[in-house]
N, C-alpha and C. Protein backbone atom coordinates (compact mmCIF):
# COMPACT_ATOMS: atom_id res chain seq x y z
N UNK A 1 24.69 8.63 11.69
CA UNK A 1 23.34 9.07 11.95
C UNK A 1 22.73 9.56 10.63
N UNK A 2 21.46 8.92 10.34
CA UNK A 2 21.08 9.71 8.85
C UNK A 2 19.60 10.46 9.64
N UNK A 3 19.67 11.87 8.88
CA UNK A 3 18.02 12.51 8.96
C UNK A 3 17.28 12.17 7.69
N UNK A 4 16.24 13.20 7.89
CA UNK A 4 14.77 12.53 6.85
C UNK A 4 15.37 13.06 5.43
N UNK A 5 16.19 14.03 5.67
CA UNK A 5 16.66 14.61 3.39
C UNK A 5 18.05 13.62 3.60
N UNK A 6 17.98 12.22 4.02
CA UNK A 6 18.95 11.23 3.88
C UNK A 6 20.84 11.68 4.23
N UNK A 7 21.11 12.48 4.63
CA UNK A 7 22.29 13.09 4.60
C UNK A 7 23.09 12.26 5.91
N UNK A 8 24.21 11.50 5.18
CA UNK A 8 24.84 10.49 7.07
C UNK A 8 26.14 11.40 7.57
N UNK A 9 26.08 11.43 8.59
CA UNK A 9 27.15 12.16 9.30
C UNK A 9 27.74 10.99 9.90
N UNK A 10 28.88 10.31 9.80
CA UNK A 10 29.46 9.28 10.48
C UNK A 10 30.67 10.10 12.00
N UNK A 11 31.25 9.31 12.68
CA UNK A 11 31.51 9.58 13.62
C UNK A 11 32.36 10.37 13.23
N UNK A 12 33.45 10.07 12.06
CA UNK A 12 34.38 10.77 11.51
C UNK A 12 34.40 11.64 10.62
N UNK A 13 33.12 12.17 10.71
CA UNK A 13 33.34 13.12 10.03
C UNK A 13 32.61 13.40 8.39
N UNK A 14 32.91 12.12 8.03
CA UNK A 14 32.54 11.73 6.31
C UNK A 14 30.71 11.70 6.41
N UNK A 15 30.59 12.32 5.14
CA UNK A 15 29.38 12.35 4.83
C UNK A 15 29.27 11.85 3.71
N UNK A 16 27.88 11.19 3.38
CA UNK A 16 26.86 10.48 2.00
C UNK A 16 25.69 10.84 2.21
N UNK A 17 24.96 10.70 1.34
CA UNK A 17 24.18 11.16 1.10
C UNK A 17 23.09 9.63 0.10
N UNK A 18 21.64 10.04 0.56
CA UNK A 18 21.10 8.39 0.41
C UNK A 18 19.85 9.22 -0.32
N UNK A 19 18.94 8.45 -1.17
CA UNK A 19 17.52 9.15 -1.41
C UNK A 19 16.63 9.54 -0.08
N UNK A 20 16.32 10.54 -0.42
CA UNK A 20 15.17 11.42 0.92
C UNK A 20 14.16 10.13 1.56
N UNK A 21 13.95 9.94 2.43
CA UNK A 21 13.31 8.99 2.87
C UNK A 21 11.71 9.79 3.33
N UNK A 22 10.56 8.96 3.53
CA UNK A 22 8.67 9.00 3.85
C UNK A 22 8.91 8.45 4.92
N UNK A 23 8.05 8.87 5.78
CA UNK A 23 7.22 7.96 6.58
C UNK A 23 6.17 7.21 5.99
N UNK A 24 5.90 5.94 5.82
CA UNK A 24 4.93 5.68 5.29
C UNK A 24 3.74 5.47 5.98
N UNK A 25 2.80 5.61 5.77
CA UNK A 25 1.24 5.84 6.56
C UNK A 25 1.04 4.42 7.18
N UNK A 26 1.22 3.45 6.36
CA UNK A 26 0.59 1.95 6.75
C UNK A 26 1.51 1.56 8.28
N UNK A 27 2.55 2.31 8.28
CA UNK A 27 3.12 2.04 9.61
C UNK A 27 3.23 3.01 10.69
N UNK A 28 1.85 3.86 10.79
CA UNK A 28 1.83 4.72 11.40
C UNK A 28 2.83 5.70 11.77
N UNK A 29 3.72 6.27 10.78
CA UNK A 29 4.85 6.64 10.70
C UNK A 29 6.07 6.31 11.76
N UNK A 30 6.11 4.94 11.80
CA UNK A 30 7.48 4.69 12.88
C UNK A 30 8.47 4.13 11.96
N UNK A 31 8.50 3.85 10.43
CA UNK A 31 8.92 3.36 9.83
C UNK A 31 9.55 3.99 8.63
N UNK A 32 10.84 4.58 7.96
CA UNK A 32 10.93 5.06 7.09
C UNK A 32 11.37 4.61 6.11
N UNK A 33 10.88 4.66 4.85
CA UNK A 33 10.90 3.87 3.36
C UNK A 33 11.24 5.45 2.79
N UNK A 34 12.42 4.55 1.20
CA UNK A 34 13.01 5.51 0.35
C UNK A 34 11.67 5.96 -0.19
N UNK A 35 11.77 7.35 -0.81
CA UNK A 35 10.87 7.41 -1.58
C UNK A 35 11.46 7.42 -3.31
N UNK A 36 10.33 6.87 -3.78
CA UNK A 36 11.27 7.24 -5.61
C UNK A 36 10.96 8.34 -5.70
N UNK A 37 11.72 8.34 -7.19
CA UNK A 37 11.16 10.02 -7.53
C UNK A 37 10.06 10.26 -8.07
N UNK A 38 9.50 9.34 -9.02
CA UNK A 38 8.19 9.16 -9.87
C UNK A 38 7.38 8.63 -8.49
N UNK A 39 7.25 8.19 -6.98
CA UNK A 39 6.07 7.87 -6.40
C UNK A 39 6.12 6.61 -6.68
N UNK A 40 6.47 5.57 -7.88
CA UNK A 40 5.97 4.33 -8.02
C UNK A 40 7.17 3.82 -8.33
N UNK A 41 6.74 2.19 -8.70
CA UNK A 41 7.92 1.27 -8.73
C UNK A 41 8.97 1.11 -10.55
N UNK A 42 8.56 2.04 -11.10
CA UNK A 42 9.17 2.40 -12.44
C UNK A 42 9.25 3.65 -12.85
N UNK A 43 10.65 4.24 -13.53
CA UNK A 43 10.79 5.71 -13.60
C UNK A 43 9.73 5.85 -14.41
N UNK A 44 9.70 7.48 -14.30
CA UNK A 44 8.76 7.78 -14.86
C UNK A 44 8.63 7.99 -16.35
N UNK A 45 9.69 7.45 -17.07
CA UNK A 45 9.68 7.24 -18.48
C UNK A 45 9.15 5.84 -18.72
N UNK A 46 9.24 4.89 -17.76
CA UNK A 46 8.65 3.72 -17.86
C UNK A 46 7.18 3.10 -17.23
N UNK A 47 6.12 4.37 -16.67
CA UNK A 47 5.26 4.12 -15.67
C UNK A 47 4.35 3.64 -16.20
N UNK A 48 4.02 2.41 -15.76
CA UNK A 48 2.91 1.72 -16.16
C UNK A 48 1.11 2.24 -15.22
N UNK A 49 2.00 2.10 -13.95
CA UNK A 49 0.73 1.97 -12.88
C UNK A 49 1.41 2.67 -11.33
N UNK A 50 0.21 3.06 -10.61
CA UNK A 50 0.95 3.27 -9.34
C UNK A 50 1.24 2.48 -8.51
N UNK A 51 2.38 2.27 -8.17
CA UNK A 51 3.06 1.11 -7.12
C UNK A 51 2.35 1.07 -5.81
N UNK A 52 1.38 0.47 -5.46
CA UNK A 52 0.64 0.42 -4.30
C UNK A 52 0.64 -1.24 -3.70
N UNK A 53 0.44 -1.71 -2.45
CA UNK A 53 0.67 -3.42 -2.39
C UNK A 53 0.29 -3.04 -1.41
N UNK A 54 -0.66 -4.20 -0.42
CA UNK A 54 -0.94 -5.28 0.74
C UNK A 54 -0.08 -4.33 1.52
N UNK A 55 -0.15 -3.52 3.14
CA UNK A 55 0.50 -3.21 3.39
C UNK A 55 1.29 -3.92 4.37
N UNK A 56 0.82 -5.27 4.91
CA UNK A 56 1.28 -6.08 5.49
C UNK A 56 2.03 -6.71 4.85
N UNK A 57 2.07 -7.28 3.81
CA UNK A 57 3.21 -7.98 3.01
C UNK A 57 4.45 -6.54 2.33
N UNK A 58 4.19 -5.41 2.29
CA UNK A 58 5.39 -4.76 2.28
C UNK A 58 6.12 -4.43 3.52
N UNK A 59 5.29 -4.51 4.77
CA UNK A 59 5.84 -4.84 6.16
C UNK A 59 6.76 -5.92 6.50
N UNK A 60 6.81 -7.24 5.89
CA UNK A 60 7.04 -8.34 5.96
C UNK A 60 8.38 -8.08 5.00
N UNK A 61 8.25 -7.72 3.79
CA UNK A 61 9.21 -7.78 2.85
C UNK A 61 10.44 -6.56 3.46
N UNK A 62 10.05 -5.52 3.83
CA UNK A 62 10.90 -4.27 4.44
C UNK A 62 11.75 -4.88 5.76
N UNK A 63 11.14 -6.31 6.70
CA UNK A 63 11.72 -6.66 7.83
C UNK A 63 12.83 -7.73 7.43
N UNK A 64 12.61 -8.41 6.47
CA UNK A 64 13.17 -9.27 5.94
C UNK A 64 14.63 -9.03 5.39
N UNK A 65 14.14 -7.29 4.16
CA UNK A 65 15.66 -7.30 4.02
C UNK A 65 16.58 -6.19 4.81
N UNK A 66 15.65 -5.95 6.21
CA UNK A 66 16.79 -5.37 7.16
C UNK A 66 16.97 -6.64 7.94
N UNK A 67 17.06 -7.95 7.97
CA UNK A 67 17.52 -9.13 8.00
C UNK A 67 18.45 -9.29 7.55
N UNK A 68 18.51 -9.23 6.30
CA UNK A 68 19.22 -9.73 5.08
C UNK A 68 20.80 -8.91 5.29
N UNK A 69 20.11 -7.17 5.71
CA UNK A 69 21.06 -6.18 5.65
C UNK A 69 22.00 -6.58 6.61
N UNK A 70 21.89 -6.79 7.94
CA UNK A 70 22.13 -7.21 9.30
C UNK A 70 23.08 -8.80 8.64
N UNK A 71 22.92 -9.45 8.02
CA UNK A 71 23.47 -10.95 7.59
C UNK A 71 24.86 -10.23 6.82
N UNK A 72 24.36 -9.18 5.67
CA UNK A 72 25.89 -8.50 4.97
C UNK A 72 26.50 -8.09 5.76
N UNK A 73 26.32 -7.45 7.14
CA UNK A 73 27.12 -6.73 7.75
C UNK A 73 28.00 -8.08 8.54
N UNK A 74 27.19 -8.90 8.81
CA UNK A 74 28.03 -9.55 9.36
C UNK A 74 29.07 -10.56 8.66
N UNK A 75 28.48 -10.26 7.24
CA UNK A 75 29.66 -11.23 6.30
C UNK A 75 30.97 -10.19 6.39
N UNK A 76 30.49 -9.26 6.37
CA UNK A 76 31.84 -8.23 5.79
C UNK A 76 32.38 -8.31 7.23
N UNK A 77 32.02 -8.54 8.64
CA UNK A 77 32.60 -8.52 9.89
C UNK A 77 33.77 -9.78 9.78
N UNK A 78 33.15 -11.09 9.45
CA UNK A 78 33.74 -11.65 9.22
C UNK A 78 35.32 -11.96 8.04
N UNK A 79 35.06 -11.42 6.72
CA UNK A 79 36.09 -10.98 6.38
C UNK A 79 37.26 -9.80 6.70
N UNK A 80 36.77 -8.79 7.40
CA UNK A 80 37.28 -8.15 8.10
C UNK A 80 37.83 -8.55 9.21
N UNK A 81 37.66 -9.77 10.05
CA UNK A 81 38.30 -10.92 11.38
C UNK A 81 39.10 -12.17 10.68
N UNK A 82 39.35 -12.14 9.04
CA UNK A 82 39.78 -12.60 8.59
C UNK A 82 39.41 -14.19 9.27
N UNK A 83 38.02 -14.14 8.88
CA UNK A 83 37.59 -15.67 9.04
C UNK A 83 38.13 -16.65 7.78
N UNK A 84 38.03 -18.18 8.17
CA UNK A 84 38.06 -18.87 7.33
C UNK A 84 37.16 -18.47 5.60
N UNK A 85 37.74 -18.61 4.91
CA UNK A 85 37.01 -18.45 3.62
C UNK A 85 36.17 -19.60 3.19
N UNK A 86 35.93 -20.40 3.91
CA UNK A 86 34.87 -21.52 3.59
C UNK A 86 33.36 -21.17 4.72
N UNK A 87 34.05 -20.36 5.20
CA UNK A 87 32.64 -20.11 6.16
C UNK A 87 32.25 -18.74 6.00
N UNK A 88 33.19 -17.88 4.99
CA UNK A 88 32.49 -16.88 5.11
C UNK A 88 31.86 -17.06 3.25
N UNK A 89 32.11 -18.33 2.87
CA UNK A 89 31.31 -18.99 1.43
C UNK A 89 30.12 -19.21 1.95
N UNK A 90 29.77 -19.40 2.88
CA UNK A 90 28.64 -20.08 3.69
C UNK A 90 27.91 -19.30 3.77
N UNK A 91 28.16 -18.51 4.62
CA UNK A 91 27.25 -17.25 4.72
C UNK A 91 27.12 -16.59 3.52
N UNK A 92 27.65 -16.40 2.81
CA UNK A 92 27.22 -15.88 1.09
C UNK A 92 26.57 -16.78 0.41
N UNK A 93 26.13 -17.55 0.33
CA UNK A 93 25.71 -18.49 0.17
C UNK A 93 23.86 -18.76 0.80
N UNK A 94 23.92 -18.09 2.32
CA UNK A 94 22.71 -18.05 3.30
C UNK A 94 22.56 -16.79 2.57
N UNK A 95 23.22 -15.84 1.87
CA UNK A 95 22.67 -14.58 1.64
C UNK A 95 21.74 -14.35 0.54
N UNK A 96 22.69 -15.75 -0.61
CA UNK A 96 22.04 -15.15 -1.51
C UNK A 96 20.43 -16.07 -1.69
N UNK A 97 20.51 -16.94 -0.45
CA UNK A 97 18.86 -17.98 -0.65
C UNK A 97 18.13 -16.79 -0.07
N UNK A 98 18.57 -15.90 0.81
CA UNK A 98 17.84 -14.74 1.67
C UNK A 98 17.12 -13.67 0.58
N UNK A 99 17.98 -13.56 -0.31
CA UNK A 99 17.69 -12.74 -1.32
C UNK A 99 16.81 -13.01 -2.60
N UNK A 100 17.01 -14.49 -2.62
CA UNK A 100 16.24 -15.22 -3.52
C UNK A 100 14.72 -15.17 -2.52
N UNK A 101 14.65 -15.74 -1.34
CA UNK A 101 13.35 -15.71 -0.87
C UNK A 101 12.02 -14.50 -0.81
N UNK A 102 13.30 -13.44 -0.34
CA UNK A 102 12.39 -11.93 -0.48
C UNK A 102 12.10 -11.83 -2.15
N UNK A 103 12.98 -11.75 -3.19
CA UNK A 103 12.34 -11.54 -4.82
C UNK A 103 11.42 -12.43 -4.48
N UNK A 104 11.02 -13.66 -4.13
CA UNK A 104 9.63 -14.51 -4.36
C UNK A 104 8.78 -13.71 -3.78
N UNK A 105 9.20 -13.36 -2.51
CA UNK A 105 7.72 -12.79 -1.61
C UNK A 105 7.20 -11.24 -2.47
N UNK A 106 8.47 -10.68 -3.35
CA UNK A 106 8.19 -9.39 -4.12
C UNK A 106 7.54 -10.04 -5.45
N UNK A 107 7.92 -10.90 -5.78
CA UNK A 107 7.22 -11.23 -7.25
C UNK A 107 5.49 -11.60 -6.77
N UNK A 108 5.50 -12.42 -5.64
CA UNK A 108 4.17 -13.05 -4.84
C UNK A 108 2.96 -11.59 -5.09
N UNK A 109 3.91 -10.69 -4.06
CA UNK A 109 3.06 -9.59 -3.89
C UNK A 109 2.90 -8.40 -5.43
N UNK A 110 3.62 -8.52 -6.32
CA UNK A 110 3.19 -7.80 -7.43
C UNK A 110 2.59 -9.07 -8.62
N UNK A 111 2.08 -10.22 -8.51
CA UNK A 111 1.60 -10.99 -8.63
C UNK A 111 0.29 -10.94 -8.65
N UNK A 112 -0.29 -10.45 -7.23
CA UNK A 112 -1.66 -10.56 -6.28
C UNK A 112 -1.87 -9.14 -6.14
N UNK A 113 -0.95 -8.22 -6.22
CA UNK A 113 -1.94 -6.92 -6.54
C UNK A 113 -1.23 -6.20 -8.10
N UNK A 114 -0.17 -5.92 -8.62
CA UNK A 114 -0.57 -5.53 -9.76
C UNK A 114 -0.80 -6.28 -10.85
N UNK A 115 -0.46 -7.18 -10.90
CA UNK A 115 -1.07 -8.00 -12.59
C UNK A 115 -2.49 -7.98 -11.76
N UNK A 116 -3.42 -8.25 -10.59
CA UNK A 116 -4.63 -8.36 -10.67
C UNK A 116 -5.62 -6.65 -11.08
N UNK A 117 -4.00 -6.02 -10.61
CA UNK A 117 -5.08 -4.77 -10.68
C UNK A 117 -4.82 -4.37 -12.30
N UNK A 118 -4.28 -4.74 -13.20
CA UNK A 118 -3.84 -4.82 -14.93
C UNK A 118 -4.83 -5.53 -15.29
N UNK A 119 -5.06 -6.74 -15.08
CA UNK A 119 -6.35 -7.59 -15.32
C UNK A 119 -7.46 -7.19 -15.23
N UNK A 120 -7.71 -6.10 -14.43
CA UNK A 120 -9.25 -5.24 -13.78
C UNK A 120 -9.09 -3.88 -14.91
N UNK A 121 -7.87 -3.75 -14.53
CA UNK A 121 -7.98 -2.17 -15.64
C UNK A 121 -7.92 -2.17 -17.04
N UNK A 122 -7.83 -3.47 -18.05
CA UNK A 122 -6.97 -3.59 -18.48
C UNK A 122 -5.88 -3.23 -19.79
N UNK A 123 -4.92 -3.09 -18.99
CA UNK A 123 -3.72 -3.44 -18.93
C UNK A 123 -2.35 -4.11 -18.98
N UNK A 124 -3.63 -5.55 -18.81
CA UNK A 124 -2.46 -6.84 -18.42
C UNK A 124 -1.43 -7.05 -19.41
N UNK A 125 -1.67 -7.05 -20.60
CA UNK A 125 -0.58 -7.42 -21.47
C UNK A 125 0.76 -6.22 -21.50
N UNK A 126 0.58 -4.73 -21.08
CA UNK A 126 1.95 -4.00 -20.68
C UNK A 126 2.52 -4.63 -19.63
N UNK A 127 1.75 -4.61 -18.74
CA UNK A 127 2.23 -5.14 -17.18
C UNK A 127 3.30 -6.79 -17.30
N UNK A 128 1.88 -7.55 -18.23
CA UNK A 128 3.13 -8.90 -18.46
C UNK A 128 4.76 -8.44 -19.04
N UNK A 129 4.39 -7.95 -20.11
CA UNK A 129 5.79 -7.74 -20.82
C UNK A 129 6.72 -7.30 -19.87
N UNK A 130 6.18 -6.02 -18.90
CA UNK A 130 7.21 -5.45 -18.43
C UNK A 130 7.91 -6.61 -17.20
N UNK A 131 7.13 -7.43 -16.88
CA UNK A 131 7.18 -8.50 -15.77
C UNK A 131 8.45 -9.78 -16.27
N UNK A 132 7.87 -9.28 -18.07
CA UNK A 132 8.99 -10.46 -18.49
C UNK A 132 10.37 -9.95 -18.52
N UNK A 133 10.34 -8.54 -18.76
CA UNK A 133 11.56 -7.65 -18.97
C UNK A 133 12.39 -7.75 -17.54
N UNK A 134 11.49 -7.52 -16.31
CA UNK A 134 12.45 -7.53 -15.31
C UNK A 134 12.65 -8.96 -15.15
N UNK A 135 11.99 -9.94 -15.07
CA UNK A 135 12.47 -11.37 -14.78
C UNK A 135 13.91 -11.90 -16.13
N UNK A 136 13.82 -11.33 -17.09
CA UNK A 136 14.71 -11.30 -17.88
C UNK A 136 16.16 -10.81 -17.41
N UNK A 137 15.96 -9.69 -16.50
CA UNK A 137 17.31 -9.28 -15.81
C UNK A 137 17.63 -9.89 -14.59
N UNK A 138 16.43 -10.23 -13.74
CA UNK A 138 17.05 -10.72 -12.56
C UNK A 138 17.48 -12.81 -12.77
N UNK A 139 16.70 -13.52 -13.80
CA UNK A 139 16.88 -14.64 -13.75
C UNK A 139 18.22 -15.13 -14.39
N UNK A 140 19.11 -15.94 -13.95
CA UNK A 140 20.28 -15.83 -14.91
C UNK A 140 20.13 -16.40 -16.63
């Protein structure tokens, strides 16, 4: 069971501890998202802009990778039932196109609202660099 200052009490006993979680407004608070610590999507030694997006496409992206989450659990079920190792390649495999699809729909959506909102303020040329910096880490 986790509460809102993130703290899990499992059946047995063991506790972790996760970042404090928001309600966020766009989902009429039925929905809880981590919060950072800086408020936005870069520490705050690195803040360009405030992390704000489409709140329907962060709806979309938040359902997706409790999809995604729900797919790991069931890979690790499967190695844990000591499935075949060609099928549990498979499913790692469905995980990582799952994972590849959401970064598109995250690159899509900081695409269409912050490089447009860098372009309006501008900005654009920090925002690119930093765009090249993370695509630099996530692309192999």
């Amino acid at each position: 069971m986790t509460n809102v200052s993130g703290e899990i009490k499992s059946d047995h006993g063991a506790e972790s501890t996760l970042p404090p979680t928001t309600y966020h407004p766009s989902f009429h608070g039925q929905t809880e998202l981590p919060t950072h610590p800086s408020d936005d999507c870069h520490p705050a030694t690195e803040r360009s802009h405030a992390h704000t997006h489409n709140p329907e496409s962060l709806k979309q992206i938040i359902n997706r990778l409790s999809r995604i989450e729900g797919h790991i659990r069931g890979v690790k079920n499967m190695v844990q039932d000591n499935q075949p190792c060609p099928d549990v390649l498979i499913q790692i495999a469905a995980v990582r196109g799952a994972l590849n699809r959401v970064a598109r729909m995250i690159l899509d959506a900081h695409l269409s609202d912050c490089i447009a909102r860098a372009a309006e303020t501008g900005t654009i040329e920090s925002e690119i660099a930093e765009l090249k910096s993370a695509l630099d880490r996530f692309l192999p």
